[in-house]
C-alpha atoms as a PDB file:
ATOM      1  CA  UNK A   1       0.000   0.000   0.000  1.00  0.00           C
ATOM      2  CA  UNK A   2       1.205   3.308  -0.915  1.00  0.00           C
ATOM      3  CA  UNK A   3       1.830   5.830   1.836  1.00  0.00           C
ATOM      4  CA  UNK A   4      -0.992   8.302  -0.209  1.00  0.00           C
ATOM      5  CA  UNK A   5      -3.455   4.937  -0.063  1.00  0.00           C
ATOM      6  CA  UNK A   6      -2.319   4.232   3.756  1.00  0.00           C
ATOM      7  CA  UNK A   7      -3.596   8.042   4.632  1.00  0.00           C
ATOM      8  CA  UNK A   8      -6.696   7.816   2.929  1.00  0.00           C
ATOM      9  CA  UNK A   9      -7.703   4.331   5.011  1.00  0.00           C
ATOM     10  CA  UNK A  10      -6.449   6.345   8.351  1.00  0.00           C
ATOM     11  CA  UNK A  11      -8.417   9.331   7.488  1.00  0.00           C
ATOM     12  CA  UNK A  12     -11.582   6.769   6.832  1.00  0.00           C
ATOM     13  CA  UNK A  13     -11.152   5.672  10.390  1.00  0.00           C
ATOM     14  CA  UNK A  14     -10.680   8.606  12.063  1.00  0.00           C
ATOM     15  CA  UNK A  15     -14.265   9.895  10.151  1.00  0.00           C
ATOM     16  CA  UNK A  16     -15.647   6.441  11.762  1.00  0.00           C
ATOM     17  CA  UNK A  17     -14.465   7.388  15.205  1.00  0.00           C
ATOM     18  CA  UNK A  18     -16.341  10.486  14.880  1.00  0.00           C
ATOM     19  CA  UNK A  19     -19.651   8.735  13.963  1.00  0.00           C
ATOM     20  CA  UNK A  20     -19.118   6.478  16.638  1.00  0.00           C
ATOM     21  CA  UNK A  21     -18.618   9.441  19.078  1.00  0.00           C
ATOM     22  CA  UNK A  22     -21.375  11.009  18.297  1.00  0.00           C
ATOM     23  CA  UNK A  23     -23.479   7.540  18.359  1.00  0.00           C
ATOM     24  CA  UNK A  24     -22.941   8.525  22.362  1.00  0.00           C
ATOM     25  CA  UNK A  25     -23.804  12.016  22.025  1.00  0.00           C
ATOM     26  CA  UNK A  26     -27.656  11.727  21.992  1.00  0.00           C
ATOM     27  CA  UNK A  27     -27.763  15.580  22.360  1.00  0.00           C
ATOM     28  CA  UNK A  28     -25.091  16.330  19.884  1.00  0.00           C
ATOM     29  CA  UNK A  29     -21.618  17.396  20.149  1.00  0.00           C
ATOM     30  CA  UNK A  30     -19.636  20.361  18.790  1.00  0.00           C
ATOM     31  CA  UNK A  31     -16.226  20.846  16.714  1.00  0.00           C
ATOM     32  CA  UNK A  32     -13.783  21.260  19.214  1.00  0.00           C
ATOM     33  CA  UNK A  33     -15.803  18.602  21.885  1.00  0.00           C
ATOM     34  CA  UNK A  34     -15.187  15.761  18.964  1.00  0.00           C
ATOM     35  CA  UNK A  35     -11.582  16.875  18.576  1.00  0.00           C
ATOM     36  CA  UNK A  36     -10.985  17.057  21.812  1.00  0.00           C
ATOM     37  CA  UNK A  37     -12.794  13.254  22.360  1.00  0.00           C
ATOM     38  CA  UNK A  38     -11.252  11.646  19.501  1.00  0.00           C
ATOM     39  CA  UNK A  39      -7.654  13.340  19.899  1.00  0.00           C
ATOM     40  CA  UNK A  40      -7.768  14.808  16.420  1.00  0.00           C
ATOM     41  CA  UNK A  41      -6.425  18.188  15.627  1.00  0.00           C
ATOM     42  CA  UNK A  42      -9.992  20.548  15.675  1.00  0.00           C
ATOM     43  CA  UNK A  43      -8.905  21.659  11.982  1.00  0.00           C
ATOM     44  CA  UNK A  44      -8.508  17.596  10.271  1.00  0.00           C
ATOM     45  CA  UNK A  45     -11.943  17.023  12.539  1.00  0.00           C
ATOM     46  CA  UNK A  46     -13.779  20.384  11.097  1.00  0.00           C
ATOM     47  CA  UNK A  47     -12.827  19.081   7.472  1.00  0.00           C
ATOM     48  CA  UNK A  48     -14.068  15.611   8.263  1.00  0.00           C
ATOM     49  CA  UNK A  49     -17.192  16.789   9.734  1.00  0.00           C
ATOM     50  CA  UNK A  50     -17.823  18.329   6.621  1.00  0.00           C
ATOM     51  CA  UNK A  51     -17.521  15.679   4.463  1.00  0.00           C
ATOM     52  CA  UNK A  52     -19.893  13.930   6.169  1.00  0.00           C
ATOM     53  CA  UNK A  53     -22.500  16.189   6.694  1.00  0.00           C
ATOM     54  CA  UNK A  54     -22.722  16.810   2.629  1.00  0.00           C
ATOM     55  CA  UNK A  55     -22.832  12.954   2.794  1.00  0.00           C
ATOM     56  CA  UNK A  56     -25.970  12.472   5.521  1.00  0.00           C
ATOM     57  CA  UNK A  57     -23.826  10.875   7.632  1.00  0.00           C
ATOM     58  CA  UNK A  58     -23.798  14.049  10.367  1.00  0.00           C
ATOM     59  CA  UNK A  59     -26.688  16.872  10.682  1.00  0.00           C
ATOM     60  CA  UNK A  60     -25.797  20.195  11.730  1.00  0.00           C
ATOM     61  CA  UNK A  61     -27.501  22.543  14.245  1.00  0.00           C
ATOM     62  CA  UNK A  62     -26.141  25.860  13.136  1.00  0.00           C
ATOM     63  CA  UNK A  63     -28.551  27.669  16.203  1.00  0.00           C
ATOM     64  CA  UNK A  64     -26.294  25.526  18.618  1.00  0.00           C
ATOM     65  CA  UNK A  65     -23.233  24.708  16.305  1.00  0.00           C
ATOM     66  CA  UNK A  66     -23.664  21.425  17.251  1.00  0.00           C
ATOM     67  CA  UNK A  67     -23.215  17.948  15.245  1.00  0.00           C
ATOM     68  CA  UNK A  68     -25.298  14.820  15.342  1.00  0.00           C
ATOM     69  CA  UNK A  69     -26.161  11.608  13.717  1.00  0.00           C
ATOM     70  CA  UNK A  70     -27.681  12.000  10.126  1.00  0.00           C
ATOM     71  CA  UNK A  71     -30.578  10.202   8.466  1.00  0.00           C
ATOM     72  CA  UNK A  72     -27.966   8.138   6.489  1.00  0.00           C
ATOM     73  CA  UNK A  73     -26.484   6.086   9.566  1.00  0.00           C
ATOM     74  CA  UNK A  74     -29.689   5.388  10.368  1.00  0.00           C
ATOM     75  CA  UNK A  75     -30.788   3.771   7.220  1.00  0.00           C
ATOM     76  CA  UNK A  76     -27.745   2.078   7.246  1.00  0.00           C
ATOM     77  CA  UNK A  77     -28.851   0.561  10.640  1.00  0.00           C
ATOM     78  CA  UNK A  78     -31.956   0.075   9.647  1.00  0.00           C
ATOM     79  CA  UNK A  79     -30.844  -2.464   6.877  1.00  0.00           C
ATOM     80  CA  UNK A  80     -28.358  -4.253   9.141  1.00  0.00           C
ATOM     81  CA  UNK A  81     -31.379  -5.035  11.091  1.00  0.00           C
ATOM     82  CA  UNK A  82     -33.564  -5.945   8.403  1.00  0.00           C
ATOM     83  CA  UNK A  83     -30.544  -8.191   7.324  1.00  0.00           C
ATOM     84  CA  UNK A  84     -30.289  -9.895  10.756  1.00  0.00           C
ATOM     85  CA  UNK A  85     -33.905 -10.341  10.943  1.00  0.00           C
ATOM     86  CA  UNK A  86     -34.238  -7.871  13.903  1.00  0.00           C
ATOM     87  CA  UNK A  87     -36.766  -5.828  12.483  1.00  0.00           C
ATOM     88  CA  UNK A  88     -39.013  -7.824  10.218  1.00  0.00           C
ATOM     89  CA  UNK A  89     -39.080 -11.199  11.904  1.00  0.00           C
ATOM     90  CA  UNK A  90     -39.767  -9.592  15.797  1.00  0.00           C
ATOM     91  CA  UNK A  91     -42.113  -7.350  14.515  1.00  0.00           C
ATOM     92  CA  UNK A  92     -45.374  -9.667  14.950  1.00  0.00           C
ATOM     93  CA  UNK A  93     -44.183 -11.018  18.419  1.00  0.00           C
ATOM     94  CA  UNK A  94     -44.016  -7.226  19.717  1.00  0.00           C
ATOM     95  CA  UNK A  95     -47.281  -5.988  18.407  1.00  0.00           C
ATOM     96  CA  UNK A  96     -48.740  -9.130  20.250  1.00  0.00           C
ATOM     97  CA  UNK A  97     -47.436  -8.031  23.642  1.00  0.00           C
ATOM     98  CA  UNK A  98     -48.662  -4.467  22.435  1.00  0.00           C
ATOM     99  CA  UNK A  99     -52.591  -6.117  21.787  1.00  0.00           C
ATOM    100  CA  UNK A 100     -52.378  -7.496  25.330  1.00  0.00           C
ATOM    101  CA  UNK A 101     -50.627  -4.730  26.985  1.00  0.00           C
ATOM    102  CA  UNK A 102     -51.950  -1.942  25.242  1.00  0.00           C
ATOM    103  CA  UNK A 103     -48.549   0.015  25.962  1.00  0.00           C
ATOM    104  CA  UNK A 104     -45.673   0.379  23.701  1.00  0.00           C
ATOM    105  CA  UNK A 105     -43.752  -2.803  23.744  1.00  0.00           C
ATOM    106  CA  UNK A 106     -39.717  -2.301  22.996  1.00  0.00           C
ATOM    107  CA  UNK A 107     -36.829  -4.594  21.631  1.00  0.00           C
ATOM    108  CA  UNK A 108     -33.255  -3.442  22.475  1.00  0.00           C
ATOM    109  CA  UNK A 109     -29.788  -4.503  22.175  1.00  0.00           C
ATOM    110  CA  UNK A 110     -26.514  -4.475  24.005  1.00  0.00           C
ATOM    111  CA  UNK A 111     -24.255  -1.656  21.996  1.00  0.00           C
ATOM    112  CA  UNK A 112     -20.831  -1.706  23.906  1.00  0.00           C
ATOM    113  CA  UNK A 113     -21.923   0.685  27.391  1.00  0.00           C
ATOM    114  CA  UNK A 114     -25.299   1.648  26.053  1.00  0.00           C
ATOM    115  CA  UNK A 115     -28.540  -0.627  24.593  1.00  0.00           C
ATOM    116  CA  UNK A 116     -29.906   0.123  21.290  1.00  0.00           C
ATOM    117  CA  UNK A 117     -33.264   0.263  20.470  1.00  0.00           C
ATOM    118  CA  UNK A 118     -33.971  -2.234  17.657  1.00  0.00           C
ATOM    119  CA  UNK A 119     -37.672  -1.721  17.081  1.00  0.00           C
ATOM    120  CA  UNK A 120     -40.769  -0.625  19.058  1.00  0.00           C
ATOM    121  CA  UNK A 121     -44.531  -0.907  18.589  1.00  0.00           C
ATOM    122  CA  UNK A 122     -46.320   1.977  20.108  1.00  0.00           C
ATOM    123  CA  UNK A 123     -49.718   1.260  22.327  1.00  0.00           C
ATOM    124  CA  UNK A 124     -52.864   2.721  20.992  1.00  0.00           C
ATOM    125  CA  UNK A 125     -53.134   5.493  23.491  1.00  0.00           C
ATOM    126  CA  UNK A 126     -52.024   9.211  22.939  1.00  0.00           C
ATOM    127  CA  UNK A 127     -49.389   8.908  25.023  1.00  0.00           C
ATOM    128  CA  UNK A 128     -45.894   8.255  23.323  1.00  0.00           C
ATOM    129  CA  UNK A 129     -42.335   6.567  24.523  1.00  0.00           C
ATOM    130  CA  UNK A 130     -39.826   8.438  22.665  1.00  0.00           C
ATOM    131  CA  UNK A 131     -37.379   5.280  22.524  1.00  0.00           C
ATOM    132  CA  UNK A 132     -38.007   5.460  19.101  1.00  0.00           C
ATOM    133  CA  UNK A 133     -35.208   2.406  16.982  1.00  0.00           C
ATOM    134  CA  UNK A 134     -31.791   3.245  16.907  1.00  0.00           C
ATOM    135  CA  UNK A 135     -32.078   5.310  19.916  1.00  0.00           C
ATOM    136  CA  UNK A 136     -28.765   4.473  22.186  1.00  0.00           C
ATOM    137  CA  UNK A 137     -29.548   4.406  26.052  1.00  0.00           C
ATOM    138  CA  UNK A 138     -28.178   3.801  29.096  1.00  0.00           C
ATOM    139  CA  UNK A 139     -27.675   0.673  30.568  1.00  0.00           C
ATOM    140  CA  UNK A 140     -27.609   1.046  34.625  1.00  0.00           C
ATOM    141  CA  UNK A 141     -31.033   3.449  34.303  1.00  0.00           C
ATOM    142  CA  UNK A 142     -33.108   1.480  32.059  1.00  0.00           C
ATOM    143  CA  UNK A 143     -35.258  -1.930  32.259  1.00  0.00           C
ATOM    144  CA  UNK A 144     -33.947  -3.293  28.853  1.00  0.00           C
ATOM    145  CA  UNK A 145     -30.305  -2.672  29.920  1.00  0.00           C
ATOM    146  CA  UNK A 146     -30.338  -4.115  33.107  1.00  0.00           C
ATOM    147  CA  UNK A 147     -32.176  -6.818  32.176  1.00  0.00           C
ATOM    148  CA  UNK A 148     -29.101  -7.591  29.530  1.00  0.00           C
ATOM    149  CA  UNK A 149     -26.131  -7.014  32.231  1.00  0.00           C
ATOM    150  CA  UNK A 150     -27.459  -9.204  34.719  1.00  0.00           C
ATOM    151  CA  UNK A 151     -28.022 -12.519  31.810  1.00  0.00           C
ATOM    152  CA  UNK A 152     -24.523 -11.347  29.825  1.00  0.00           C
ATOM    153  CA  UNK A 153     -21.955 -14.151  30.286  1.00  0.00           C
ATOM    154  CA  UNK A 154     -20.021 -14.017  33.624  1.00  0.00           C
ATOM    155  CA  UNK A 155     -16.556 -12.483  32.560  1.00  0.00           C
ATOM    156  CA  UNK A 156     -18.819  -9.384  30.842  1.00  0.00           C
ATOM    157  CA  UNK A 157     -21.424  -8.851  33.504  1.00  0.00           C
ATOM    158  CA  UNK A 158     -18.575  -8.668  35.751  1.00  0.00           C
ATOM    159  CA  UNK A 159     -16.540  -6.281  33.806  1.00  0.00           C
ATOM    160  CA  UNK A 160     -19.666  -4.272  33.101  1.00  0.00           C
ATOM    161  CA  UNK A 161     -20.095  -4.390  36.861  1.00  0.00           C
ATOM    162  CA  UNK A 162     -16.851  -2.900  38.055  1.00  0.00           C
ATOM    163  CA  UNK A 163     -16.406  -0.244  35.270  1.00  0.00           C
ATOM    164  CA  UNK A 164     -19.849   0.892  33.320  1.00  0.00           C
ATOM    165  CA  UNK A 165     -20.286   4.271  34.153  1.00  0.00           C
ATOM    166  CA  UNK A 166     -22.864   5.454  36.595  1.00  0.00           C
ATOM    167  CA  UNK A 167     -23.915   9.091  35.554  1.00  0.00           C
ATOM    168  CA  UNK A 168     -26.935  10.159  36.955  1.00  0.00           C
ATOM    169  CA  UNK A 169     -30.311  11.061  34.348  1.00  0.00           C
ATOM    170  CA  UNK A 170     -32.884  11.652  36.827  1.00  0.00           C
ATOM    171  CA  UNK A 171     -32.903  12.101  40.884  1.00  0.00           C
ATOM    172  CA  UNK A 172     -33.655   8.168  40.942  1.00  0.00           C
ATOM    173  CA  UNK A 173     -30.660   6.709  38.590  1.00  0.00           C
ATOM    174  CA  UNK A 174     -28.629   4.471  40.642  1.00  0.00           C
ATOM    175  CA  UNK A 175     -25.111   5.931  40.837  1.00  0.00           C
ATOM    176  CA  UNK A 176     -23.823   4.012  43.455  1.00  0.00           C
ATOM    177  CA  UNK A 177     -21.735   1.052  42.676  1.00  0.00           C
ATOM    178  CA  UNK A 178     -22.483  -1.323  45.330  1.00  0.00           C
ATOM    179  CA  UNK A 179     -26.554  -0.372  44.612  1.00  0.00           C
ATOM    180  CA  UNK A 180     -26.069  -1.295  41.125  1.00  0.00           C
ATOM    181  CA  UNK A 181     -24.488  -4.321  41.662  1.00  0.00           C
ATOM    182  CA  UNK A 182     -27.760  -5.325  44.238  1.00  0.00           C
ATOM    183  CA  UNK A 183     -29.997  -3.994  41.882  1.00  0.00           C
ATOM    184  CA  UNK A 184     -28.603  -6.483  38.976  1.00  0.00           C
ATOM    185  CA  UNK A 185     -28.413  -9.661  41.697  1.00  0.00           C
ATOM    186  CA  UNK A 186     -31.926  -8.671  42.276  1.00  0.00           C
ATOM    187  CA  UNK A 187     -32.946  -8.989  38.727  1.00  0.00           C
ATOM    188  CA  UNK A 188     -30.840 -12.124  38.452  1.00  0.00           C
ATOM    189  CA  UNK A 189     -32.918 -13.738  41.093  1.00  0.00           C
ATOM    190  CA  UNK A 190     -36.428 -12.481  39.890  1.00  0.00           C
ATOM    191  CA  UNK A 191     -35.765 -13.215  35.691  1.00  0.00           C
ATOM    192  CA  UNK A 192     -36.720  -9.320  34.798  1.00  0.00           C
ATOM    193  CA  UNK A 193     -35.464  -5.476  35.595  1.00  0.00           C
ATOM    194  CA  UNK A 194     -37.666  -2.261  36.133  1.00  0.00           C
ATOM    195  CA  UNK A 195     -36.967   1.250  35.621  1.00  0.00           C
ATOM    196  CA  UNK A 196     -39.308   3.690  37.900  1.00  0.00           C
ATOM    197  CA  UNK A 197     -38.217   7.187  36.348  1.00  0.00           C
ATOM    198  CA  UNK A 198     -34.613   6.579  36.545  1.00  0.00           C
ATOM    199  CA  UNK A 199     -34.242   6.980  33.083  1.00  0.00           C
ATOM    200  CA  UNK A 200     -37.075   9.701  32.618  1.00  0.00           C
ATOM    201  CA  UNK A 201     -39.355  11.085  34.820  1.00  0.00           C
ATOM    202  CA  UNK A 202     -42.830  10.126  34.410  1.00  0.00           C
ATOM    203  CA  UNK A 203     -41.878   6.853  32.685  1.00  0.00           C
ATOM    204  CA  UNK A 204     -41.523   3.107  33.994  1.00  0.00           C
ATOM    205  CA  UNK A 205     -40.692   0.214  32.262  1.00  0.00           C
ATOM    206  CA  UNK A 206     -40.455  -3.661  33.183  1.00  0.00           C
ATOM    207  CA  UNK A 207     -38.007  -5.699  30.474  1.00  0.00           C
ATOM    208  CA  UNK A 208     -36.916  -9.375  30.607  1.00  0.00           C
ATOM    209  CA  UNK A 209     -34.126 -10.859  28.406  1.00  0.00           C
ATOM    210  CA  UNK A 210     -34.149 -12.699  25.243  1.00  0.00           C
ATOM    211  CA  UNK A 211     -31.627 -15.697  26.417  1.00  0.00           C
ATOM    212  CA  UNK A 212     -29.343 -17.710  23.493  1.00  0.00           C
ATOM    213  CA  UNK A 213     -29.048 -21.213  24.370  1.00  0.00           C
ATOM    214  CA  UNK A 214     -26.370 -21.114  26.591  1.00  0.00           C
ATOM    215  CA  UNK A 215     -28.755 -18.705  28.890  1.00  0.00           C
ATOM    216  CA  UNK A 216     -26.754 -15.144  28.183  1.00  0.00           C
ATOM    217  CA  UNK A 217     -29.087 -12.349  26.776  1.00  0.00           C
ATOM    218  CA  UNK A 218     -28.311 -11.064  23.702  1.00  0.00           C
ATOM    219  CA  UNK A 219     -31.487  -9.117  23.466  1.00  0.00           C
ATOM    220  CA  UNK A 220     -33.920  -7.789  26.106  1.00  0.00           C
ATOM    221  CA  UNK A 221     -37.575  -6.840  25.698  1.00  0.00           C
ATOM    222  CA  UNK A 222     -39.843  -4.035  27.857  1.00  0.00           C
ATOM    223  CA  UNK A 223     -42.971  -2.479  28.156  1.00  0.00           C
ATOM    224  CA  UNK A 224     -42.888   0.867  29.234  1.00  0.00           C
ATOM    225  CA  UNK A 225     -45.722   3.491  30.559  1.00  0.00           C
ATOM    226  CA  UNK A 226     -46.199   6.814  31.618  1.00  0.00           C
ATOM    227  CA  UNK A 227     -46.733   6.819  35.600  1.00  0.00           C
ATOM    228  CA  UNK A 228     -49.973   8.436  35.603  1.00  0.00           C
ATOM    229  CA  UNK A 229     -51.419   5.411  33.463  1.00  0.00           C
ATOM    230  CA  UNK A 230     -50.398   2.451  35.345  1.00  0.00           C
ATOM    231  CA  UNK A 231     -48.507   1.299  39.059  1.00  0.00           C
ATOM    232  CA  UNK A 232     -45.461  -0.570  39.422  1.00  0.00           C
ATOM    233  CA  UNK A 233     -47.070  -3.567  40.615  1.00  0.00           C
ATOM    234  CA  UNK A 234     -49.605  -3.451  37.612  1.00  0.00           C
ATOM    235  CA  UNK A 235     -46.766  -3.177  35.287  1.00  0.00           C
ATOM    236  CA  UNK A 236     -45.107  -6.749  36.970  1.00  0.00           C
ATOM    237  CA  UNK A 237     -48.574  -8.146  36.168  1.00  0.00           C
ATOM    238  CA  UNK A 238     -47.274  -8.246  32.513  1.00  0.00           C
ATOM    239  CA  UNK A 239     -43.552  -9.954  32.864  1.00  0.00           C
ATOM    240  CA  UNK A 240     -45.615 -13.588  32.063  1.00  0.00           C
ATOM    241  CA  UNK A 241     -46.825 -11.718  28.554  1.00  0.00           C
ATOM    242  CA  UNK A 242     -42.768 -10.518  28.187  1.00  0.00           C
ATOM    243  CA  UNK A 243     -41.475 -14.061  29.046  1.00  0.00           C
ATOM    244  CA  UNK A 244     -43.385 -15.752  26.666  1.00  0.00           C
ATOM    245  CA  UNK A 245     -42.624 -13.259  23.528  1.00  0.00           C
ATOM    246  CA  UNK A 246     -38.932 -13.362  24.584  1.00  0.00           C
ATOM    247  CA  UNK A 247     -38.959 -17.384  24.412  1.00  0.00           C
ATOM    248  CA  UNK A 248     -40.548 -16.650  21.019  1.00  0.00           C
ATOM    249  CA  UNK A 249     -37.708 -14.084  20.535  1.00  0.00           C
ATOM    250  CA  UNK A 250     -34.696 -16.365  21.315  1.00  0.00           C
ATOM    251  CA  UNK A 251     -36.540 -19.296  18.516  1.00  0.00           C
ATOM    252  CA  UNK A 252     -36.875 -16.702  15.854  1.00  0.00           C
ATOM    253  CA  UNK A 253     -34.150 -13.995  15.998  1.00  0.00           C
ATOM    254  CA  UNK A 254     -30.370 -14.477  15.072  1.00  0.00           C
ATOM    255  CA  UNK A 255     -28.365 -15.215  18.064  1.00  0.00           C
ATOM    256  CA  UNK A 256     -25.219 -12.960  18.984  1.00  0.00           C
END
């Protein structure tokens, strides 16, 4: 490889850091945050950001001169989901739970420190979850992720244990390490996680995993409601209607 060829596959992965920066950055990111973040000089990251917002790849918010996520990475994630069967094949099996539940009814998956929404059925009623798919969240404060740490293989649960971040999103995220670790025995013992406004006030959610045959999650499944519309114990009424769509989950869906 030339050295011209070698700069032009270095400069490709520095533009894929960037994406995968701002992949973390749910409210968006500026210039000189990305540089500093991915250790680029802020002129090389300007140009890149450039080239990919007149690609789709990255929007631009000129009001706050910030940078996020473009409509093209998310049809490209869109068709890796399609392609793993994600979207198309889980589809019927979450607008069941929906009929039954009449809330929205969400699939997510395990995306390094964060879960990522696959797809989602909204419930008939005006009220909407705005974990709309490819949303990234985060693990500790959600049902979905929690219910993934506690079934992930021993050596990663562990590891996810000791160092996942613990930044606070709401007066009721669990921030302390020695909480989080009860909280994740707890769901261990009980086969599902809840979320009471940790994540978002006015929401709560009850998810149980999707388990591959050698009983790790690879997926996790949740219905979530506003507060106002239904009590925690109500919500724990439905984890029988979750189990059995996430046994139908693990038999139809790809396993990671």
């Amino acid at each position: 490889m030339s050295v011209k060829e070698d700069t032009k596959t270095d400069m490709v992965g520095k533009a894929l850091s960037l994406l995968v920066l701002l992949g973390n950055e749910p409210r968006g990111a500026s210039a000189a945050d990305l540089a500093r973040s991915a250790n680029l000089p802020f002129s090389t990251t300007y140009r890149l950001l450039g080239s990919l917002t007149r690609d789709g790849f990255v929007d631009y918010e000129p009001d706050g001169r910030r940078y996020h996520l473009g409509l093209r990475v998310f049809q490209l994630g869109q068709r890796v989901s399609n392609h793993h069967g994600f979207a198309a094949t889980a589809l019927p099996v979450l607008q069941r739970v929906t009929e039954r539940t009449n809330e929205a009814t969400i699939l997510s998956v395990r995306d390094g420190n964060h879960h990522l929404t696959v797809n989602k059925v909204d419930g008939p009623k005006t009220f909407r979850v705005t974990s709309d798919p490819g949303h990234l969240g985060a693990l500790h404060t959600t049902s979905v992720g929690k219910a993934i740490v506690a079934f992930e293989d021993e050596i990663e649960r562990k590891r996810l244990l000791e160092e996942l971040p613990l930044d606070p999103l709401t007066e009721h995220s669990i921030t302390d390490r020695d909480k989080f670790r009860d909280e994740i025995e707890r769901v261990r013992r009980q086969g599902y996680a809840v979320m009471d406004e940790e994540n978002e006030i006015g929401m709560r959610a009850v998810a149980v995993p999707v388990l591959n045959s050698q009983g790790h999650a690879f997926a996790s499944v949740a219905t979530a409601v506003p507060v106002f519309r239904m009590s925690m114990e109500e919500l724990i009424a439905h984890v029988p209607t979750l189990q059995e769509a996430a046994a139908e989950l693990a038999a139809r869906l790809p396993q990671r």
